[in-house]
PDB file of N, CA and C in Angstrom:
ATOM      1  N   UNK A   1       0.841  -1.187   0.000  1.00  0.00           N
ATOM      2  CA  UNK A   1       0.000   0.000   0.000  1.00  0.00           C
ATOM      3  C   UNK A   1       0.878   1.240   0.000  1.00  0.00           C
ATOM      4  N   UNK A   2       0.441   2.206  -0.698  1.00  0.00           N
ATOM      5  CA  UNK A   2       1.147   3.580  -0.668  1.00  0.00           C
ATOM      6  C   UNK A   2       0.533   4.561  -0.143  1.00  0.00           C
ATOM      7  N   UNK A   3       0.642   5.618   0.572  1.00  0.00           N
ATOM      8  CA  UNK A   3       0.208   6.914   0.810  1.00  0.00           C
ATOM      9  C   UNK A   3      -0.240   7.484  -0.322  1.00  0.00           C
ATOM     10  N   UNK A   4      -1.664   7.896  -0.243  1.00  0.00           N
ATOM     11  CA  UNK A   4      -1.983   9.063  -1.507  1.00  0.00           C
ATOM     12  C   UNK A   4      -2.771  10.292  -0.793  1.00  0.00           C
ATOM     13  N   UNK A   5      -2.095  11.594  -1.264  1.00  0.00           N
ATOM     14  CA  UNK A   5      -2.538  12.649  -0.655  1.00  0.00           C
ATOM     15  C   UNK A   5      -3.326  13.582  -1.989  1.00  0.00           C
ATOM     16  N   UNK A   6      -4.415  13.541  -1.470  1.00  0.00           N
ATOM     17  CA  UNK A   6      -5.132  14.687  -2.613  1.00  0.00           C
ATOM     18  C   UNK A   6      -5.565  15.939  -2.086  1.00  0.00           C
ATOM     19  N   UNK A   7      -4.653  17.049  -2.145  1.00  0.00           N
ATOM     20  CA  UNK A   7      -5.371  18.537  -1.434  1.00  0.00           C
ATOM     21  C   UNK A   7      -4.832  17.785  -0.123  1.00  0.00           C
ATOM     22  N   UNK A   8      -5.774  18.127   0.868  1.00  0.00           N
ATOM     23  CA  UNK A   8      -5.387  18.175   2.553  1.00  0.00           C
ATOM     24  C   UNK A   8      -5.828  16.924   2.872  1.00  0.00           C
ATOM     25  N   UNK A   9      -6.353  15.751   1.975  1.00  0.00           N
ATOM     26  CA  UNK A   9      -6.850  14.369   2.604  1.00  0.00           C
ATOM     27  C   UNK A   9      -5.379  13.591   1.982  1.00  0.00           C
ATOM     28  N   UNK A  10      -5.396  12.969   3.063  1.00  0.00           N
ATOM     29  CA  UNK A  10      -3.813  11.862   3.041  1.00  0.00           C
ATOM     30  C   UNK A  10      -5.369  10.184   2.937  1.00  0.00           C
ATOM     31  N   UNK A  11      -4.689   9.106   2.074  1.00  0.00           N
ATOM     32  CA  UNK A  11      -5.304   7.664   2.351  1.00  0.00           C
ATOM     33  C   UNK A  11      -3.806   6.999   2.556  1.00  0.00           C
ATOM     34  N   UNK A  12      -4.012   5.489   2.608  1.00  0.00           N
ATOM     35  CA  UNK A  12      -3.448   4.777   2.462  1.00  0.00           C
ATOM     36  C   UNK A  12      -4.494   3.487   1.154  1.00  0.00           C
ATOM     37  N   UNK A  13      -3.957   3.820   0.383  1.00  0.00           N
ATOM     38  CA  UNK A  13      -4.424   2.552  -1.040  1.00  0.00           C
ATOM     39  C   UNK A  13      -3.374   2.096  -1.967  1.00  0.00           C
ATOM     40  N   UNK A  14      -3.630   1.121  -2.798  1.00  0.00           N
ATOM     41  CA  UNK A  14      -3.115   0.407  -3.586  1.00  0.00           C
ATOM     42  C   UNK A  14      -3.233   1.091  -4.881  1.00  0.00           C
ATOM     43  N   UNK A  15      -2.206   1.309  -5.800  1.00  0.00           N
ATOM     44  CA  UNK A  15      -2.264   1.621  -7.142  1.00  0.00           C
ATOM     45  C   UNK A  15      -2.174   0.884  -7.788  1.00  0.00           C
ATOM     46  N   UNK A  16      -3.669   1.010  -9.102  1.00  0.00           N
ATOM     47  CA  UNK A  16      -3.056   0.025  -9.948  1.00  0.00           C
ATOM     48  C   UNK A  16      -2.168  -0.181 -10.987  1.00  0.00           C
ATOM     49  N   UNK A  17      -1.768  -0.859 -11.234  1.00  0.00           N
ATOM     50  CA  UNK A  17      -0.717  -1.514 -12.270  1.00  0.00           C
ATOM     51  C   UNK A  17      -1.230  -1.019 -13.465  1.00  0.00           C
ATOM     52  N   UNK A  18      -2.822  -1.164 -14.144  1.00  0.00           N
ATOM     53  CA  UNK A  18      -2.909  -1.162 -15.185  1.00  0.00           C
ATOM     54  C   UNK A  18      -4.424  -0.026 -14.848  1.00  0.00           C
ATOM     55  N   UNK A  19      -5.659  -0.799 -14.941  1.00  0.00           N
ATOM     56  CA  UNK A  19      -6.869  -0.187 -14.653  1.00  0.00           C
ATOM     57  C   UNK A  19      -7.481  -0.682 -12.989  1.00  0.00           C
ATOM     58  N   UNK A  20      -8.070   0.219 -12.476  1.00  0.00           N
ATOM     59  CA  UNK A  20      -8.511  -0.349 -11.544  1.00  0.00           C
ATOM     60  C   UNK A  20      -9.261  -1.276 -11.065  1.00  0.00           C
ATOM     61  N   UNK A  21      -9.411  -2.146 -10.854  1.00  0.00           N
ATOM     62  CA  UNK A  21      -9.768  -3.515 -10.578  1.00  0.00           C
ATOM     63  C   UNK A  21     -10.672  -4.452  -8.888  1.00  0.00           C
ATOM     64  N   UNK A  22     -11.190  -5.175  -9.160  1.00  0.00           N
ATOM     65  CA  UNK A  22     -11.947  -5.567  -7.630  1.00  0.00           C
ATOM     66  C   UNK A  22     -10.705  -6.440  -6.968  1.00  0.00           C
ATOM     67  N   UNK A  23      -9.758  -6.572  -7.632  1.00  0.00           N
ATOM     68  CA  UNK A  23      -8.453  -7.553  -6.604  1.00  0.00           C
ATOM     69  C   UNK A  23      -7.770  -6.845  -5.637  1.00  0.00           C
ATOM     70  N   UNK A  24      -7.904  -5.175  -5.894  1.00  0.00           N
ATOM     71  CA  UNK A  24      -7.567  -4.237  -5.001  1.00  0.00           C
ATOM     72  C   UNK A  24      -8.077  -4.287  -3.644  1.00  0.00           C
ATOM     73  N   UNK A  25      -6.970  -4.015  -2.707  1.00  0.00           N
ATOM     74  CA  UNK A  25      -7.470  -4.251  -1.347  1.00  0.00           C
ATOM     75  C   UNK A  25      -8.614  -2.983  -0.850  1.00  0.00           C
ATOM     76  N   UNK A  26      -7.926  -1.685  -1.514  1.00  0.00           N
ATOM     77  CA  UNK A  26      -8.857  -0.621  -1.174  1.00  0.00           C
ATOM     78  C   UNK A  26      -9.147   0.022  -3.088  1.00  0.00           C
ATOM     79  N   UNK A  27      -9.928   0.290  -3.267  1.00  0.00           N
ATOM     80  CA  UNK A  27      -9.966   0.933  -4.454  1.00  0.00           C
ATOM     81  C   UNK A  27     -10.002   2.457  -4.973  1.00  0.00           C
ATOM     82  N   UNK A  28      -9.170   2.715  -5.061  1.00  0.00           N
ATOM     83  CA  UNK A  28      -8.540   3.891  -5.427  1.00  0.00           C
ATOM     84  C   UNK A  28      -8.488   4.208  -7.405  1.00  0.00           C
ATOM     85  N   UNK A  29      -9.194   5.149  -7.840  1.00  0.00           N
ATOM     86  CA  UNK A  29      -8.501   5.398  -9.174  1.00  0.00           C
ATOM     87  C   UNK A  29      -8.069   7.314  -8.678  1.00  0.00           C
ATOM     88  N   UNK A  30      -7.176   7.094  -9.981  1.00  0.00           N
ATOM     89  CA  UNK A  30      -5.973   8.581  -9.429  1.00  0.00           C
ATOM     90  C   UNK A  30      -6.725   9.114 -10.804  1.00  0.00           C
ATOM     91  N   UNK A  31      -6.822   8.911 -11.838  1.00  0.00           N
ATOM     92  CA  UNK A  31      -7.517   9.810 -12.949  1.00  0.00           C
ATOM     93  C   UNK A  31      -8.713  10.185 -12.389  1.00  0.00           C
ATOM     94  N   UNK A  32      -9.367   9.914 -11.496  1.00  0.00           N
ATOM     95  CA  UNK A  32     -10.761  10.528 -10.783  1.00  0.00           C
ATOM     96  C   UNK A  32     -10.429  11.875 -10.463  1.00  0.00           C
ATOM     97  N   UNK A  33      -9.389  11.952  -9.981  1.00  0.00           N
ATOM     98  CA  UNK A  33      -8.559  13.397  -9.141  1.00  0.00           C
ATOM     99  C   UNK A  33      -8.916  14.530  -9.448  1.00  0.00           C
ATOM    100  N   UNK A  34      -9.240  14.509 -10.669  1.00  0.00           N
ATOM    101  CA  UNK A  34      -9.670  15.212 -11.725  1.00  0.00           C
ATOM    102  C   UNK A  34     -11.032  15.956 -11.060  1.00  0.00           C
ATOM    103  N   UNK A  35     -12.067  14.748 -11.400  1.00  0.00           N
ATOM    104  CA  UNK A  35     -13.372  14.905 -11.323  1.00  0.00           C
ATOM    105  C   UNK A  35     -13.784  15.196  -9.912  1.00  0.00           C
ATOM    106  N   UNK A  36     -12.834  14.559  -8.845  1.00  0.00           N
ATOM    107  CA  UNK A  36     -13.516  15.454  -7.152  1.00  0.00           C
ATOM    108  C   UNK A  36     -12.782  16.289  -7.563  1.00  0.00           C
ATOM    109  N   UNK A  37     -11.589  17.533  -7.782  1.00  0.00           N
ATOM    110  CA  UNK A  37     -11.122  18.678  -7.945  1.00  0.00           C
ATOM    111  C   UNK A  37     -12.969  19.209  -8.073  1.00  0.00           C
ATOM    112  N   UNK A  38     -12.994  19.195  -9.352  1.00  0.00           N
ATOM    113  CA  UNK A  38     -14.555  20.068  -9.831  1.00  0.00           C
ATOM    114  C   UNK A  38     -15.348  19.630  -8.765  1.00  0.00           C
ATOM    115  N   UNK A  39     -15.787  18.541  -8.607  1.00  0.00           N
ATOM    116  CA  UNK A  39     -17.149  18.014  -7.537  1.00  0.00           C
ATOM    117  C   UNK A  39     -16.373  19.153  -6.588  1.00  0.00           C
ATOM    118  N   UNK A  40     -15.617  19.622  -6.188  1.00  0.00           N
ATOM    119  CA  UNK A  40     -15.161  20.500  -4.472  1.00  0.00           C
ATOM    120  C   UNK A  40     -16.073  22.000  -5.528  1.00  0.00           C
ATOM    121  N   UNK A  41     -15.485  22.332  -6.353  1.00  0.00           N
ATOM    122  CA  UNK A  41     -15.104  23.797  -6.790  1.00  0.00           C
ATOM    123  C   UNK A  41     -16.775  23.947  -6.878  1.00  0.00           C
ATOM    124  N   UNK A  42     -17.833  22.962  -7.480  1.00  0.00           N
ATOM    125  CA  UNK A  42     -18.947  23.076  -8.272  1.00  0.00           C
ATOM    126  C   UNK A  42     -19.766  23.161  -6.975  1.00  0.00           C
ATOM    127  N   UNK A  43     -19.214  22.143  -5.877  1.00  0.00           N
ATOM    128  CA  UNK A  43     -20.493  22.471  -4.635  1.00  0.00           C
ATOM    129  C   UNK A  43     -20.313  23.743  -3.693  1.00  0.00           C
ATOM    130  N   UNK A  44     -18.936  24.053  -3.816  1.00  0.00           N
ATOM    131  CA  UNK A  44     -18.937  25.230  -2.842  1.00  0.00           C
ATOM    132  C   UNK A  44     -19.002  26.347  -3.523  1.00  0.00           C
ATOM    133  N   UNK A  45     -19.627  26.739  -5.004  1.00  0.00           N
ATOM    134  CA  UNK A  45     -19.554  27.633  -5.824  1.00  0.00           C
ATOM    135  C   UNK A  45     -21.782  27.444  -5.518  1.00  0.00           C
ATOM    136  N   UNK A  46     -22.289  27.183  -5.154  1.00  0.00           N
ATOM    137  CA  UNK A  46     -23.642  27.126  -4.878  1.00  0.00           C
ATOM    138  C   UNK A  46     -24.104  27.360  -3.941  1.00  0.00           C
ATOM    139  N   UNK A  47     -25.304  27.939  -4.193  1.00  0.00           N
ATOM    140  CA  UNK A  47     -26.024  28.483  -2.674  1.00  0.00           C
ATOM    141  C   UNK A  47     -26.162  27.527  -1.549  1.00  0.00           C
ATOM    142  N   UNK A  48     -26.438  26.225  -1.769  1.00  0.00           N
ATOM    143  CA  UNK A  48     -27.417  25.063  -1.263  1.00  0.00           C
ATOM    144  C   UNK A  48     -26.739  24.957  -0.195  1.00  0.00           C
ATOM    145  N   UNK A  49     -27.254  24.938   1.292  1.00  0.00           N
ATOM    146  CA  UNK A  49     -26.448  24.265   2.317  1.00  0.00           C
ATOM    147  C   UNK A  49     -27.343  23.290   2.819  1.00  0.00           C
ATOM    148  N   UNK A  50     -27.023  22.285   3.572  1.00  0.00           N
ATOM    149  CA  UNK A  50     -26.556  21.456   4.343  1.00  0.00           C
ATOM    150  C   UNK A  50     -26.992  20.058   3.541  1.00  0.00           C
ATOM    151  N   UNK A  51     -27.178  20.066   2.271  1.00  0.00           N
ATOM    152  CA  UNK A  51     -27.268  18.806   1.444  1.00  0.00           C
ATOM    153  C   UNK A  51     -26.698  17.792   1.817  1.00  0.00           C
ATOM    154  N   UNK A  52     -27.618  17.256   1.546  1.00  0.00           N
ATOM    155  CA  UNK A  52     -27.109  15.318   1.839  1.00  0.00           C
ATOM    156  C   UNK A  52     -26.676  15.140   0.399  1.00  0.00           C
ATOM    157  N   UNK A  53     -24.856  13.922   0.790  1.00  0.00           N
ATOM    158  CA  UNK A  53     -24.268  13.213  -0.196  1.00  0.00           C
ATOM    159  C   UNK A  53     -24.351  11.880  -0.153  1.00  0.00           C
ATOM    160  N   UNK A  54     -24.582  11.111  -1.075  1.00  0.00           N
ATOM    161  CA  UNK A  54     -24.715   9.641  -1.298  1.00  0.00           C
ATOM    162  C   UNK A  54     -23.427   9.236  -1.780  1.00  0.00           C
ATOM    163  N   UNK A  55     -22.746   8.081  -1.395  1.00  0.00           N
ATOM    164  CA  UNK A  55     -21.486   7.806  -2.261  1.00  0.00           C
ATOM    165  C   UNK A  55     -21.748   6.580  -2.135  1.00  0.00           C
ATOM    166  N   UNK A  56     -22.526   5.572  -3.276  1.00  0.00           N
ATOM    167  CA  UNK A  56     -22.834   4.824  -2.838  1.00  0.00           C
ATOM    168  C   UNK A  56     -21.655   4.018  -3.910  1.00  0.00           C
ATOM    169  N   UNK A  57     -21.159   4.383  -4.245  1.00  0.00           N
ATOM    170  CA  UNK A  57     -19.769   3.182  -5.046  1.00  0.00           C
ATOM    171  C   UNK A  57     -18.826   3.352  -4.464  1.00  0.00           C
ATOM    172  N   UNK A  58     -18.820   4.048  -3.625  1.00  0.00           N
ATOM    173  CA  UNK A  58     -17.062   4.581  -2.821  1.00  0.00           C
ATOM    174  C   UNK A  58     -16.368   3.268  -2.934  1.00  0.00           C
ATOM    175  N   UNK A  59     -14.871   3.431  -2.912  1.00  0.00           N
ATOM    176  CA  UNK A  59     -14.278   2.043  -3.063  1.00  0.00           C
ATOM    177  C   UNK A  59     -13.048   2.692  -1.959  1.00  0.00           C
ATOM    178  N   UNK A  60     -12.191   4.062  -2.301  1.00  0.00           N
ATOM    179  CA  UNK A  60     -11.581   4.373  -0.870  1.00  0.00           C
ATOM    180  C   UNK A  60     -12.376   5.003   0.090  1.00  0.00           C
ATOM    181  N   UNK A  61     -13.210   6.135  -0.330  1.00  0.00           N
ATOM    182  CA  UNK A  61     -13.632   6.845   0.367  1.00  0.00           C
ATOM    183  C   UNK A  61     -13.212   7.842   0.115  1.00  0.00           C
ATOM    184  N   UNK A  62     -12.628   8.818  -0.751  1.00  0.00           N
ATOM    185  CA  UNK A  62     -11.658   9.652  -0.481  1.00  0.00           C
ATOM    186  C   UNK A  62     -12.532  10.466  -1.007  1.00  0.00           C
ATOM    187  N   UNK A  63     -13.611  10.652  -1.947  1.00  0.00           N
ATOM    188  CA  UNK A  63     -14.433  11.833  -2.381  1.00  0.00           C
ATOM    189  C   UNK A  63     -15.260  11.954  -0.944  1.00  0.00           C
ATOM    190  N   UNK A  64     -15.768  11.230  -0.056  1.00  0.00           N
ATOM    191  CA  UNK A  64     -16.412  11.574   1.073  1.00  0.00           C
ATOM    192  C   UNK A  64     -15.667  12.384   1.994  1.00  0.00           C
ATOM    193  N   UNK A  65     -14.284  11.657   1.941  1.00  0.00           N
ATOM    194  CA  UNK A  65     -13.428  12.099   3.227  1.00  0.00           C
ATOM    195  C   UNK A  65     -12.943  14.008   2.163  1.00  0.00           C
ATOM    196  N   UNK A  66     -12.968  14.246   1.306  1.00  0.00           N
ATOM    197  CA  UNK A  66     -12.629  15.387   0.961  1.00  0.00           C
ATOM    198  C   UNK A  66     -13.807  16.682   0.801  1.00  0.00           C
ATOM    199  N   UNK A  67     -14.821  16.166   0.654  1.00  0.00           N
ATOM    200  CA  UNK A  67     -16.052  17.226   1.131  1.00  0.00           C
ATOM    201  C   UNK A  67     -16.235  17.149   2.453  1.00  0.00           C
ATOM    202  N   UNK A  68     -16.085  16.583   3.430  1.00  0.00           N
ATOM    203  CA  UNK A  68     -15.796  16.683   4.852  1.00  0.00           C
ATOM    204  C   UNK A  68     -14.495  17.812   4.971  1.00  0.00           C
ATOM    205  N   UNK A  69     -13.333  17.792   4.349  1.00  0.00           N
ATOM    206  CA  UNK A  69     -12.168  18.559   4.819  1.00  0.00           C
ATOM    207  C   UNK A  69     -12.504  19.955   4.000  1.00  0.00           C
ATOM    208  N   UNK A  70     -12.742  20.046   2.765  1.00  0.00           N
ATOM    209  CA  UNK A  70     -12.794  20.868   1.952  1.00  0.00           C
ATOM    210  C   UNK A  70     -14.088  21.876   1.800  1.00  0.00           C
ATOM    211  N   UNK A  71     -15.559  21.445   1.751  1.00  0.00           N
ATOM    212  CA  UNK A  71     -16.640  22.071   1.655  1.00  0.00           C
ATOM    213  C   UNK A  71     -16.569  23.305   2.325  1.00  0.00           C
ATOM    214  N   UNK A  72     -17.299  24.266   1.647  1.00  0.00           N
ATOM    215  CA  UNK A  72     -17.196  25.132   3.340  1.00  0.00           C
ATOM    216  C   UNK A  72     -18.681  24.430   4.256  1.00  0.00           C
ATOM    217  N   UNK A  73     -17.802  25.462   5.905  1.00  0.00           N
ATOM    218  CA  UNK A  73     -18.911  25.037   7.055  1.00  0.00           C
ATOM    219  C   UNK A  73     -20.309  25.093   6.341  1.00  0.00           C
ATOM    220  N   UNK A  74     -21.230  24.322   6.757  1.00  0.00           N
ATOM    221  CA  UNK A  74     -22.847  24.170   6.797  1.00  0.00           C
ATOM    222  C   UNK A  74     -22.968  23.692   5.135  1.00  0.00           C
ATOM    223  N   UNK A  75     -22.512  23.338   4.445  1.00  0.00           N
ATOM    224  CA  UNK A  75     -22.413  23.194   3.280  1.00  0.00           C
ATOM    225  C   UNK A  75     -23.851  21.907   3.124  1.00  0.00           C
ATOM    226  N   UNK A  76     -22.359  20.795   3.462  1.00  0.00           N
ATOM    227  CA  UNK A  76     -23.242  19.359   3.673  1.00  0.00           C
ATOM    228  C   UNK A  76     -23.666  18.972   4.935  1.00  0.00           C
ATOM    229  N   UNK A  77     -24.667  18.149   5.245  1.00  0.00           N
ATOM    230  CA  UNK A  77     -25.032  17.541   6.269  1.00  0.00           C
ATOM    231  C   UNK A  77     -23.895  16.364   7.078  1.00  0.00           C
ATOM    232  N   UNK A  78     -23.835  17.053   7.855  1.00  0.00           N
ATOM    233  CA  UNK A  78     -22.504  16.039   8.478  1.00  0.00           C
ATOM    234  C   UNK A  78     -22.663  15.168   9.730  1.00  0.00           C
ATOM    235  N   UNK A  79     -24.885  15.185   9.672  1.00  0.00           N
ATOM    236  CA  UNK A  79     -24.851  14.498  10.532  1.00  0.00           C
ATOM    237  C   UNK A  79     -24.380  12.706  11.069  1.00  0.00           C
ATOM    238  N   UNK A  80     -24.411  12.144  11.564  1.00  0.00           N
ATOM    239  CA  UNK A  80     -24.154  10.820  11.346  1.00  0.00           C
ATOM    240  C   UNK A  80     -25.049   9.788  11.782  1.00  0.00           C
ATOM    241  N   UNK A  81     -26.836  10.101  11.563  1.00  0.00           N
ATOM    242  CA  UNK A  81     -28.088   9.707  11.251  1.00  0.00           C
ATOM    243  C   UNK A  81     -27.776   8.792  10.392  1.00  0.00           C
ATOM    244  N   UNK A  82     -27.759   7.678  10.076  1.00  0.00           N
ATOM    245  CA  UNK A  82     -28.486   7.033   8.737  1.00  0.00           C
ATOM    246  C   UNK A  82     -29.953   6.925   8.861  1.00  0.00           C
ATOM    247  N   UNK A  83     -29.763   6.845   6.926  1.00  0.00           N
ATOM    248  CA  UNK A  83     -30.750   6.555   6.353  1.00  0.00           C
ATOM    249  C   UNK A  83     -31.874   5.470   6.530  1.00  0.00           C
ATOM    250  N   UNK A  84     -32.868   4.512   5.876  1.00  0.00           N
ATOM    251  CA  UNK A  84     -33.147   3.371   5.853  1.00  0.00           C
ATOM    252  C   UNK A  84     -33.743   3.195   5.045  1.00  0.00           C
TER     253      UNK A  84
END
């Protein structure tokens, strides 16, 4: 496993070799990097606060764990209610 730091969130995941894959212990793709950059810029560029996020494919976590560090305050809902 390697350290990957995107902006102010540090993980620990596996890179892949080729494409990313389910043999991965944690699943990580790095060309995504891209696409949370904008997902940060596009939600905190909007009025809407305290929206609920679904991440329901997460494979590291790291788009969750970076609107937690990054959003501004009251943005998203950060309660820790689930759903049902």
């Amino acid at each position: 496993m390697q350290t990957i730091t995107e902006n102010t969130t540090t993980i620990k995941a596996t890179l892949p070799e080729k494409d990313p894959n389910k043999k991965q212990e944690v699943f990580y793709n790095p060309i995504m990097s891209s696409n949370r950059n904008i997902s940060i810029l596009l939600l905190n560029s909007i009025s809407n606060k305290e929206m609920n996020v679904a991440l329901p494919l997460a494979g590291s976590g790291i788009r969750g764990l970076r609107f937690i560090k990054e959003l501004k305050e009251d943005k998203i809902n950060k309660s820790t209610k689930r759903f049902k």
